[in-house]
C-alpha atoms as a PDB file:
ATOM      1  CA  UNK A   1      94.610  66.563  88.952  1.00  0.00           C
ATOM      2  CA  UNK A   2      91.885  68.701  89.864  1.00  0.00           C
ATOM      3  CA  UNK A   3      90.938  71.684  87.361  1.00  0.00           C
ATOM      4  CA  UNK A   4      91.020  74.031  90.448  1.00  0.00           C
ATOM      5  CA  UNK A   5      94.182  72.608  91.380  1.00  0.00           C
ATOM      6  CA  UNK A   6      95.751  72.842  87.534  1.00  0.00           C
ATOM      7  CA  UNK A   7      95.034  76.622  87.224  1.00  0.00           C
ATOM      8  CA  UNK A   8      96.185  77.635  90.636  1.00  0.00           C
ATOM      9  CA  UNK A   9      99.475  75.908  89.639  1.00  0.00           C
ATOM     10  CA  UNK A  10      99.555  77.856  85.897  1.00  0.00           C
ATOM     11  CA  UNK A  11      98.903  81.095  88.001  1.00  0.00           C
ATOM     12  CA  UNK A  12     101.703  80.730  90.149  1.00  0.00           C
ATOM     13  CA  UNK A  13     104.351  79.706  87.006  1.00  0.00           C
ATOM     14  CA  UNK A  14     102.824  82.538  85.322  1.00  0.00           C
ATOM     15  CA  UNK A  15     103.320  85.026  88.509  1.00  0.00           C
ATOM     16  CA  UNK A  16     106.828  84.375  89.188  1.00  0.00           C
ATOM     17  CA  UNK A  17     107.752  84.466  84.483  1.00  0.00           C
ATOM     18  CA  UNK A  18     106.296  87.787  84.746  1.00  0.00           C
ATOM     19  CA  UNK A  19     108.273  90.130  82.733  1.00  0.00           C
ATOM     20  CA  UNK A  20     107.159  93.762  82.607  1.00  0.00           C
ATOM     21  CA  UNK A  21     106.893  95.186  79.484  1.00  0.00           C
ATOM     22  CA  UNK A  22     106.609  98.503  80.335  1.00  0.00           C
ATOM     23  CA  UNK A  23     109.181 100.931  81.763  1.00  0.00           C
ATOM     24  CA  UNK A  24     108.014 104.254  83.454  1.00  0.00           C
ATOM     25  CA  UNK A  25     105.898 106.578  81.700  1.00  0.00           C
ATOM     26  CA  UNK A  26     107.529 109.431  83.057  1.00  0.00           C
ATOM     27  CA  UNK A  27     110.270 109.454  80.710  1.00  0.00           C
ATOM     28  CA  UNK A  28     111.295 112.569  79.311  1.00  0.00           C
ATOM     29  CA  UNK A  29     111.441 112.744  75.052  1.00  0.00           C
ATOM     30  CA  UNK A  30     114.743 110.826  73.980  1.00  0.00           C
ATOM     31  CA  UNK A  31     117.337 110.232  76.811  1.00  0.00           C
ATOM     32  CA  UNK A  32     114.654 111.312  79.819  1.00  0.00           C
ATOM     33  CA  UNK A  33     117.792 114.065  81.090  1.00  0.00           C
ATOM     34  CA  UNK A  34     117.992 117.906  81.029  1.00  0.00           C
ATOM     35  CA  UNK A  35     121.076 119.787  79.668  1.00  0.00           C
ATOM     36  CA  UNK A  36     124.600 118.797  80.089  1.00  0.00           C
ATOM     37  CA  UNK A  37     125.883 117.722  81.881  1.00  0.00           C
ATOM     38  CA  UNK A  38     123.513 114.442  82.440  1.00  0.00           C
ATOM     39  CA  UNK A  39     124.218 113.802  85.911  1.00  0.00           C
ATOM     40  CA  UNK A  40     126.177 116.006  88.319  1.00  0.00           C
ATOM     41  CA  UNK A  41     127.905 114.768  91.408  1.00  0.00           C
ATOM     42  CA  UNK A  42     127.350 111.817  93.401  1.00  0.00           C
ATOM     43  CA  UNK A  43     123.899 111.332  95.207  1.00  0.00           C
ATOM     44  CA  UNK A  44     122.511 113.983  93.073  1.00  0.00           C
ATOM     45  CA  UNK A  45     119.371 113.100  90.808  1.00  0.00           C
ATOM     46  CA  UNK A  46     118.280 114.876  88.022  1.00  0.00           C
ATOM     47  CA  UNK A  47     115.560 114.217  85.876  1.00  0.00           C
ATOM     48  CA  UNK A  48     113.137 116.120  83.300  1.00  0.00           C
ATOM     49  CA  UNK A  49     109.998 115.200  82.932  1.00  0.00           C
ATOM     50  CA  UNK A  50     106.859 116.411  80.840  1.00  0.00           C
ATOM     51  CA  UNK A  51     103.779 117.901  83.083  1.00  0.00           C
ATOM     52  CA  UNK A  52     101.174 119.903  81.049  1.00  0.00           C
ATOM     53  CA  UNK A  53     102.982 120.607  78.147  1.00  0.00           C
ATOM     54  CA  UNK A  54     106.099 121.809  79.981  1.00  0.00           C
ATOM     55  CA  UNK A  55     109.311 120.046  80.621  1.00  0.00           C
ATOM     56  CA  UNK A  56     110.656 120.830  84.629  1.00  0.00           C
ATOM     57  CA  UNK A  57     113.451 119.591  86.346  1.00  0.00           C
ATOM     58  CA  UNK A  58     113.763 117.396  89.623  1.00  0.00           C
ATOM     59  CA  UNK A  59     116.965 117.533  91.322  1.00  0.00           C
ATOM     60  CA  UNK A  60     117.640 115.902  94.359  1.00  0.00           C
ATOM     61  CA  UNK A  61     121.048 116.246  96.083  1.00  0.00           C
ATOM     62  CA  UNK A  62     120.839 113.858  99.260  1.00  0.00           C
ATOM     63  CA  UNK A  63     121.836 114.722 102.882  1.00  0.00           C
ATOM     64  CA  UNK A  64     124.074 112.105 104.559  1.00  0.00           C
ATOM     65  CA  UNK A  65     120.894 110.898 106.458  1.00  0.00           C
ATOM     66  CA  UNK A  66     119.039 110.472 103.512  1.00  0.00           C
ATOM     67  CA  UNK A  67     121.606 108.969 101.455  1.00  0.00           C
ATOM     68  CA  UNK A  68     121.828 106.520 104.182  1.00  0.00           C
ATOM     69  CA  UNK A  69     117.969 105.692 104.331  1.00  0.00           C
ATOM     70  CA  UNK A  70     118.274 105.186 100.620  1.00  0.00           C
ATOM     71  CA  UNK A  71     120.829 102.913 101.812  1.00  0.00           C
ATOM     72  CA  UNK A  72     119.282 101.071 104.032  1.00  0.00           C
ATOM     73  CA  UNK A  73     115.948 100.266 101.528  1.00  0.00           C
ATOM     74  CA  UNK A  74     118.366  98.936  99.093  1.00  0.00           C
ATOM     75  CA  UNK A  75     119.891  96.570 101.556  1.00  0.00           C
ATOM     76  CA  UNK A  76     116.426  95.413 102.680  1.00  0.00           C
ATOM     77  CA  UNK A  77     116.001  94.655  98.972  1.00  0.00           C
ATOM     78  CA  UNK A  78     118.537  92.331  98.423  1.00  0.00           C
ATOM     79  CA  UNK A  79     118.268  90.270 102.041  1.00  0.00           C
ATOM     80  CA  UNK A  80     117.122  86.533 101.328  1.00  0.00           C
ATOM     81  CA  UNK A  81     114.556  85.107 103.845  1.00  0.00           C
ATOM     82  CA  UNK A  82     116.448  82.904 106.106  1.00  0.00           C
ATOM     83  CA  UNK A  83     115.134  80.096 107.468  1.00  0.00           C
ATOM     84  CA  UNK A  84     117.933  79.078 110.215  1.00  0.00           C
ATOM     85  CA  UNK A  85     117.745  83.038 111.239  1.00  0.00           C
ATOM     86  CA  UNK A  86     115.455  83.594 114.465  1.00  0.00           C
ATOM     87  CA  UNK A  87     114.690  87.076 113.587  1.00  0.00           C
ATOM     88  CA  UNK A  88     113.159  85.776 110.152  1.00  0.00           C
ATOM     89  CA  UNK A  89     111.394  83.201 111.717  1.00  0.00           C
ATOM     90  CA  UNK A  90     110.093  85.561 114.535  1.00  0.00           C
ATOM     91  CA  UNK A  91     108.598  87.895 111.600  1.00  0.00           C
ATOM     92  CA  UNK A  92     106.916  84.743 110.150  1.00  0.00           C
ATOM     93  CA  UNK A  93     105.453  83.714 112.903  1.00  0.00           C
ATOM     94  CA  UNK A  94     104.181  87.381 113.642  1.00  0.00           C
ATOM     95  CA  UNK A  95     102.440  87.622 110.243  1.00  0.00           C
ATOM     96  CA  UNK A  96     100.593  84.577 111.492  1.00  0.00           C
ATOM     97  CA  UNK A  97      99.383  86.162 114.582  1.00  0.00           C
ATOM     98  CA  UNK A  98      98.953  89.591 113.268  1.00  0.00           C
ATOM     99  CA  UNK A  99      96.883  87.827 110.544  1.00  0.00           C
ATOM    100  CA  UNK A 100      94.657  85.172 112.922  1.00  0.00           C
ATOM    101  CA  UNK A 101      94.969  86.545 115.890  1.00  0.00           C
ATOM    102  CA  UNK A 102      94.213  84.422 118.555  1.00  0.00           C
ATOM    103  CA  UNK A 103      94.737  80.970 116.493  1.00  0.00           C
ATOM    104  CA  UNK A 104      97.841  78.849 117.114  1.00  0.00           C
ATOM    105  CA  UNK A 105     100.306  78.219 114.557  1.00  0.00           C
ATOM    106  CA  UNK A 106     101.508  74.752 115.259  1.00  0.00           C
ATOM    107  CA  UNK A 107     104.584  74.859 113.381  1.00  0.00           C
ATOM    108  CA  UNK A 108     106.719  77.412 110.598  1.00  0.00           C
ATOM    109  CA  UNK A 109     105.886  74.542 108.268  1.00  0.00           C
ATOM    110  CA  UNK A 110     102.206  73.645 108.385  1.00  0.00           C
ATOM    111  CA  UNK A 111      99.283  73.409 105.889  1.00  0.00           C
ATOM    112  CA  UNK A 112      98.114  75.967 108.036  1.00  0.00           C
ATOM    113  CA  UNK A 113      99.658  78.546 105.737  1.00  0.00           C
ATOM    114  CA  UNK A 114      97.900  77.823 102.827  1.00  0.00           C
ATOM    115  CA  UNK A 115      95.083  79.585 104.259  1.00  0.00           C
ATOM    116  CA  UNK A 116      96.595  82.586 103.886  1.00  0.00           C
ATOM    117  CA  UNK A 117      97.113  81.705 100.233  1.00  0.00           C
ATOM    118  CA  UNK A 118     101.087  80.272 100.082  1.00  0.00           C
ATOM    119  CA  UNK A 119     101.734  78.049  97.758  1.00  0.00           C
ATOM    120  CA  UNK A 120     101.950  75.123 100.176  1.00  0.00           C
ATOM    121  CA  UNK A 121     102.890  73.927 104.179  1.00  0.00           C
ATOM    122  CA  UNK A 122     106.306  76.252 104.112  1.00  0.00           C
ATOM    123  CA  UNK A 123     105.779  79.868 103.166  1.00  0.00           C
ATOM    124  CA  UNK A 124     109.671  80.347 103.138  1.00  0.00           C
ATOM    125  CA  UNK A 125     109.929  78.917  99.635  1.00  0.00           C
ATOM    126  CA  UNK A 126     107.262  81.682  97.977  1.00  0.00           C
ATOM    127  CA  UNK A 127     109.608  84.535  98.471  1.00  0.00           C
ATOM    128  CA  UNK A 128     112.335  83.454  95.964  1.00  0.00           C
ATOM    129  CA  UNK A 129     113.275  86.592  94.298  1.00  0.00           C
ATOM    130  CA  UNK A 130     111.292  89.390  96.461  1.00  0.00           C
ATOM    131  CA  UNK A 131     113.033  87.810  99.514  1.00  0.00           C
ATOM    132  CA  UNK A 132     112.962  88.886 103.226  1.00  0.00           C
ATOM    133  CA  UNK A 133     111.276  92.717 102.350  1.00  0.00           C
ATOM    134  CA  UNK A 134     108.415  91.435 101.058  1.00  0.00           C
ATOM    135  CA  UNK A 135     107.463  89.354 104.111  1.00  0.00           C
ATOM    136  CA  UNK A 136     108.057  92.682 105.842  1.00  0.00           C
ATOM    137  CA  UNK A 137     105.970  94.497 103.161  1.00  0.00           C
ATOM    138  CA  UNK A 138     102.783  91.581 104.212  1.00  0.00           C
ATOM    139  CA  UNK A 139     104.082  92.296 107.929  1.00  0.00           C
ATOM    140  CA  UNK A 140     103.695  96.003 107.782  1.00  0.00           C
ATOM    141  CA  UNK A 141     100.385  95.957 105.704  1.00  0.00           C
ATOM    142  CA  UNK A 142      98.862  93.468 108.456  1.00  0.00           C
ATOM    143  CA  UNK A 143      99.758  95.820 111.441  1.00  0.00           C
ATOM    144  CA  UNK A 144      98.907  99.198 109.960  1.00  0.00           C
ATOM    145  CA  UNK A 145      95.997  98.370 108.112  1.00  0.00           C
ATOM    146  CA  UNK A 146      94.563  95.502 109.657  1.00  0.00           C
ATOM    147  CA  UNK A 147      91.066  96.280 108.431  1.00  0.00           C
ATOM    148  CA  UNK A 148      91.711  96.559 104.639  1.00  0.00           C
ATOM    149  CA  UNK A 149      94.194  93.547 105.006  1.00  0.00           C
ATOM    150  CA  UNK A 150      91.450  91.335 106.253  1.00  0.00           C
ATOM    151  CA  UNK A 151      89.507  92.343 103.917  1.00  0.00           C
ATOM    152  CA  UNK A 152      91.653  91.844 101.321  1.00  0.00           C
ATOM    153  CA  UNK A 153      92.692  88.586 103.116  1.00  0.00           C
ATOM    154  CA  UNK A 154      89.263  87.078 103.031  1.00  0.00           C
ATOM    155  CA  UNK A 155      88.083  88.744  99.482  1.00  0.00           C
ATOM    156  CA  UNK A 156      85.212  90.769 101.968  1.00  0.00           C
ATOM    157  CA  UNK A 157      84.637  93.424  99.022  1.00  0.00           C
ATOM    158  CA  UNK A 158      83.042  93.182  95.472  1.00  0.00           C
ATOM    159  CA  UNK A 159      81.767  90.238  93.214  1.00  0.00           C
ATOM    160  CA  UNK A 160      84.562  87.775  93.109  1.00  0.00           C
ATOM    161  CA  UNK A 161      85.397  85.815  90.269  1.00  0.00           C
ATOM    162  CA  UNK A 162      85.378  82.033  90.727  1.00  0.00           C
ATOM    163  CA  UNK A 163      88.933  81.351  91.045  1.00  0.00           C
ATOM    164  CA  UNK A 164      90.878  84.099  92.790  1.00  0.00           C
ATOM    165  CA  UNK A 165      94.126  84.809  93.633  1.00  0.00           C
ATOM    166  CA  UNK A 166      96.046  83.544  96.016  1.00  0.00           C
ATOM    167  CA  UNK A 167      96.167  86.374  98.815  1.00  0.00           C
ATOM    168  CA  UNK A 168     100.160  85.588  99.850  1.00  0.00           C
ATOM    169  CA  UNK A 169     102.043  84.762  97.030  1.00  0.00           C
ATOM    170  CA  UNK A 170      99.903  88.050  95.390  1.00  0.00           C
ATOM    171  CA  UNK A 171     101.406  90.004  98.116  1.00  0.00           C
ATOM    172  CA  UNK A 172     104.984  88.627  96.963  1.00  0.00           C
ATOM    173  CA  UNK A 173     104.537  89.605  93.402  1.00  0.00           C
ATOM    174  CA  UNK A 174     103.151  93.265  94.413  1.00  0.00           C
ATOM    175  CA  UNK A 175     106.578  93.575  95.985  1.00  0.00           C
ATOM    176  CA  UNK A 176     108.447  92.496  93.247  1.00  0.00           C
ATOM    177  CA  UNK A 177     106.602  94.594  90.883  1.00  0.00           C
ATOM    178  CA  UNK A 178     107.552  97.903  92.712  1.00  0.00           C
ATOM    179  CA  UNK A 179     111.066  97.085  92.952  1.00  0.00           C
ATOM    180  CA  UNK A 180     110.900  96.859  89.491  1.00  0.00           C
ATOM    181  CA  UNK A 181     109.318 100.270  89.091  1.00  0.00           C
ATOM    182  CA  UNK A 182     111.645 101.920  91.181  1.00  0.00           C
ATOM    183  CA  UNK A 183     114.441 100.419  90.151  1.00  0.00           C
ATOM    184  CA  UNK A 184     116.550 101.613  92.805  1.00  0.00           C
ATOM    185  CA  UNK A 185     119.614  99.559  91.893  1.00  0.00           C
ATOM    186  CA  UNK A 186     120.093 101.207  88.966  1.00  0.00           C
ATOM    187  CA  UNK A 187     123.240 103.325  88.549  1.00  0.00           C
ATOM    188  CA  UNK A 188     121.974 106.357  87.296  1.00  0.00           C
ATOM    189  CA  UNK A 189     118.104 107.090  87.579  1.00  0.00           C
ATOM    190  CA  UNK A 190     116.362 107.261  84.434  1.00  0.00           C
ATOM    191  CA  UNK A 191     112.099 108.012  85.405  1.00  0.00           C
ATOM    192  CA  UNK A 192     110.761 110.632  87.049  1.00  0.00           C
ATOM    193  CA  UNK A 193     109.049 107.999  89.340  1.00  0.00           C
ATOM    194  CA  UNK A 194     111.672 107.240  91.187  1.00  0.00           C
ATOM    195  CA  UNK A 195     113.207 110.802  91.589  1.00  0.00           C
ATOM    196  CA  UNK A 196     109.757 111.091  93.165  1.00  0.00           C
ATOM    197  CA  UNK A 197     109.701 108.390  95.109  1.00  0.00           C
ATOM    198  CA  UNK A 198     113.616 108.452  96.485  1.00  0.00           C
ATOM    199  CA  UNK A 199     112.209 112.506  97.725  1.00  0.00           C
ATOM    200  CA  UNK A 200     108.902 110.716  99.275  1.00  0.00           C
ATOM    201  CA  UNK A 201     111.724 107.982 100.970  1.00  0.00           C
ATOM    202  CA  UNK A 202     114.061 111.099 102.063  1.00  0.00           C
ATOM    203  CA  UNK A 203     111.057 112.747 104.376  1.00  0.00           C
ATOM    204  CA  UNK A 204     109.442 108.980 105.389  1.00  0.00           C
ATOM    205  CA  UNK A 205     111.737 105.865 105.568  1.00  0.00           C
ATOM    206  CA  UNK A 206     108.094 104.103 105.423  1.00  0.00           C
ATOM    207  CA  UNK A 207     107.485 105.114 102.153  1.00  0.00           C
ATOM    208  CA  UNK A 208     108.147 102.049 100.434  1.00  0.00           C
ATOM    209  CA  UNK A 209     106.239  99.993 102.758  1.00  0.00           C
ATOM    210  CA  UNK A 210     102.785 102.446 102.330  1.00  0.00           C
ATOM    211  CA  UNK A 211     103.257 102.440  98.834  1.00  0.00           C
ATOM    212  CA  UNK A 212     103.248  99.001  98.964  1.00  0.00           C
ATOM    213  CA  UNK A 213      99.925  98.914 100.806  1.00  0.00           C
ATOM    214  CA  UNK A 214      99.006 101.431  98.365  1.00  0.00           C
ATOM    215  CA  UNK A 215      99.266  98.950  95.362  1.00  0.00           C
ATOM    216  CA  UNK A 216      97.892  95.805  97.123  1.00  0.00           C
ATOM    217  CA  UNK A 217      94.494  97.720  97.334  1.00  0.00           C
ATOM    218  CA  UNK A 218      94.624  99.347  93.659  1.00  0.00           C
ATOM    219  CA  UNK A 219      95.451  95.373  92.609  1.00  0.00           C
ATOM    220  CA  UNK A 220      92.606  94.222  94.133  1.00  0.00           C
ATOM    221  CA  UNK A 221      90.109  97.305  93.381  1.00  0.00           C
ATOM    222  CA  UNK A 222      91.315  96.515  89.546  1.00  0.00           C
ATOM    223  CA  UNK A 223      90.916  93.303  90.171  1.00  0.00           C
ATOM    224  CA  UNK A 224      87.307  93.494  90.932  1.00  0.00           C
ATOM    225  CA  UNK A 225      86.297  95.798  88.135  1.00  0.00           C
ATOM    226  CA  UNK A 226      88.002  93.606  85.161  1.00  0.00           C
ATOM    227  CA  UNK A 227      86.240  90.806  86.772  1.00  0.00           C
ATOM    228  CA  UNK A 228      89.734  88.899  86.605  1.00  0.00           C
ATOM    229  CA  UNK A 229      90.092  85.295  87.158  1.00  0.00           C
ATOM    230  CA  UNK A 230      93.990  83.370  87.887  1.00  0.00           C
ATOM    231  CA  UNK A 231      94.955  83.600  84.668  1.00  0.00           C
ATOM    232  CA  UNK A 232      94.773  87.763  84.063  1.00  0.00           C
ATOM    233  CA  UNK A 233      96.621  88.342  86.898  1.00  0.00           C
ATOM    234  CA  UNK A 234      99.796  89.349  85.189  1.00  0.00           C
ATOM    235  CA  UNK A 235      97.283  91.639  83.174  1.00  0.00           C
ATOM    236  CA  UNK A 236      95.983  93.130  86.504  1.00  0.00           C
ATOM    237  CA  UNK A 237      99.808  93.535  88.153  1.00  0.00           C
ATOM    238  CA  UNK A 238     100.730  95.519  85.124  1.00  0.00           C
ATOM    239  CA  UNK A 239      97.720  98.019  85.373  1.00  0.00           C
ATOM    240  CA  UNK A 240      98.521  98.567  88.942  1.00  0.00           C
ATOM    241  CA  UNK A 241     102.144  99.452  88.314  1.00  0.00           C
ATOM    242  CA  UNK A 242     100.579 102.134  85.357  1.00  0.00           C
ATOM    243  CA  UNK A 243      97.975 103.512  87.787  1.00  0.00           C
ATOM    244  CA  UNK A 244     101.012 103.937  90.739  1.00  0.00           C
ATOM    245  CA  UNK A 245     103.336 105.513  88.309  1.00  0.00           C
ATOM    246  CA  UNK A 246     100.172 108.274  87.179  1.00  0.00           C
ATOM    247  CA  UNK A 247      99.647 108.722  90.820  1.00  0.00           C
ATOM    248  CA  UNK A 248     103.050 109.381  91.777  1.00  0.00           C
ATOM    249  CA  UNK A 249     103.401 111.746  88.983  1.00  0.00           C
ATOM    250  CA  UNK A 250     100.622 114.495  90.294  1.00  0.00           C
ATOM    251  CA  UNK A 251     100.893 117.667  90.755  1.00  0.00           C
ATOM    252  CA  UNK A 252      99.714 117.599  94.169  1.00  0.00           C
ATOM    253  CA  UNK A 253     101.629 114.384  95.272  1.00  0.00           C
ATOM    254  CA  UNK A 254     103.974 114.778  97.101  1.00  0.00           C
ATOM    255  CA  UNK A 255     104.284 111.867  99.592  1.00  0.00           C
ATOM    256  CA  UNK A 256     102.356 108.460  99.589  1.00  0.00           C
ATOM    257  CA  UNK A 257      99.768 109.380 101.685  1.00  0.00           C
ATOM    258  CA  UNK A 258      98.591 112.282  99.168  1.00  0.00           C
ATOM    259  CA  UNK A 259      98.280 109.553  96.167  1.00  0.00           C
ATOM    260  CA  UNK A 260      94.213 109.259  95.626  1.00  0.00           C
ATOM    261  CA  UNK A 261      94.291 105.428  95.807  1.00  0.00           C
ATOM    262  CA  UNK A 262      95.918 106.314  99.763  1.00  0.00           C
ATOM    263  CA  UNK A 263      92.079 106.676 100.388  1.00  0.00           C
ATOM    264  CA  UNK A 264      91.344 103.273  99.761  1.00  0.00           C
ATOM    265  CA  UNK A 265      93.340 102.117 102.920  1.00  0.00           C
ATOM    266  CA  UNK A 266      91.315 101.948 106.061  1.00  0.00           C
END
C-alpha cells in the first residue's frame, strides 16, 4: 500500500478514537456552582466562574422561545444522515454545488467526492457519530463564507505541510469536537462555556453554525503555525477547542461574531 495512502488511513482511525482529555477551563474551584441551592428551577442555568480574580455568576432563565431553540439544536444533534431521505440527499448534493459550482456531480456516490477530502466514493458513511448537523455545519460554512471555505478547501493560505488533512472528514471532526465542548445534552450544565454559549444561541439560533465556522478557521490557522502533518491532527483539534473556550470566555464577548478569531472569516 502506498505510504501516502497508509497515513491518510492512520489519520482517519485516529480522528474518529479521539477522546478529549480536557473538559472546559471555565470551571469554577471544586463543584464549578455558586451557593445553594445548585440549580434552581427548570431551564434556569447557573454557573460561577473565575474572571480576574473574582468569582461572578451567570444565570440564565430561558423564555419559551428560547427554550425551544435550545430545543431544536439538540434535536439537530442527534439526527442521523439518511440516505433513503430526499431532503438529506438534496443537502448533499447542494454542498457539491455550493462547493464546485458549475461542475456536475454525476452521482451521490462517486469518486468525485474524494476531492473534497471524504474518505471515499460515498460521503454518507464519514458522518457516523456527528451525523446529519455536521453536513449542515459544511453546508452553512460553504454558503456564508464561500471565500474562506475555498480557501480552506483548496489549502490557498500558508506553507503546507506535505501530507494534509483531509478537508471533509476535518470538517466532521470540528463538529464533533464542539458538541463535545458544549455538551448540551448534559442534565445540568457544569462550564461557563456553555452558559455562554446557550445566551449567544438564545439571541442567534445561528450561533452554533458560526461558531462552527469560527473553529474550522482557528484549526487551520493552528494548523499552519505548528507546521502539522496527518498524524498531529488530534493535537491541533484539541488546541482549537482551548483557544474557542478562551474566546468565549472574554469580557467583551458576547456573541460569536465578537470572538477575535470571527475576524478570520471572510
Amino acid at each position: 500500500m502506498p505510504f501516502n495512502k497508509v497515513l491518510k488511513e492512520l489519520l482517519i482511525v485516529s480522528m474518529w478514537d479521539l477522546v478529549v482529555k480536557t473538559e472546559s477551563n471555565a470551571l469554577c474551584a471544586e463543584d464549578a456552582t455558586c451557593g445553594s441551592p445548585k440549580w434552581i428551577g427548570k431551564g434556569l442555568t447557573c454557573v460561577c466562574f473565575k474572571r480576574k480574580g473574582v468569582y461572578e455568576r451567570i444565570c440564565i432563565n430561558l423564555t419559551p422561545s428560547q427554550e425551544q431553540r435550545l430545543q431544536r439544536l439538540k434535536h439537530r444533534m442527534k439526527v442521523y444522515y439518511d440516505a433513503s431521505r430526499l431532503d438529506h440527499q438534496g443537502a448533499l448534493k447542494a454542498l457539491w454545488y455550493a462547493t464546485y459550482p458549475g461542475q456536475e456531480l454525476r452521482s451521490l456516490i462517486t469518486d468525485q467526492w474524494k476531492e473534497m477530502g471524504w474518505q471515499g466514493r460515498d460521503p454518507s458513511t464519514d458522518f457516523r457519530g456527528a451525523g446529519y448537523i455536521s453536513l449542515e455545519n459544511l453546508l452553512f460554512f460553504a454558503k456564508t463564507f464561500s471565500t474562506s471555505f475555498q480557501s480552506l478547501l483548496h489549502k490557498q493560505g500558508g506553507k503546507r505541510a506535505t501530507w494534509e488533512y483531509p478537508f471533509a472528514v476535518a470538517g466532521v471532526n470540528i463538529t464533533f469536537m464542539i458538541m463535545k465542548m458544549l455538551n448540551l445534552d448534559a442534565s445540568k450544565p457544569r462550564t461557563f462555556v456553555r452558559a455562554v454559549f446557550i445566551q449567544m444561541l438564545s439571541e442567534n439560533e445561528w450561533a452554533f453554525d458560526l461558531l462552527y465556522c469560527v473553529a474550522f478557521v482557528v484549526m487551520d490557522k493552528q494548523w499552519l503555525e505548528k507546521n502539522a502533518t496527518y498524524m498531529e491532527f488530534n493535537d491541533v483539534l484539541n488546541s482549537t477547542r482551548i483557544q474557542l473556550e478562551r474566546e468565549l470566555l472574554m469580557d467583551d464577548v458576547l456573541r460569536i461574531e465578537d470572538m477575535p478569531s470571527y475576524a478570520l472569516l471572510y
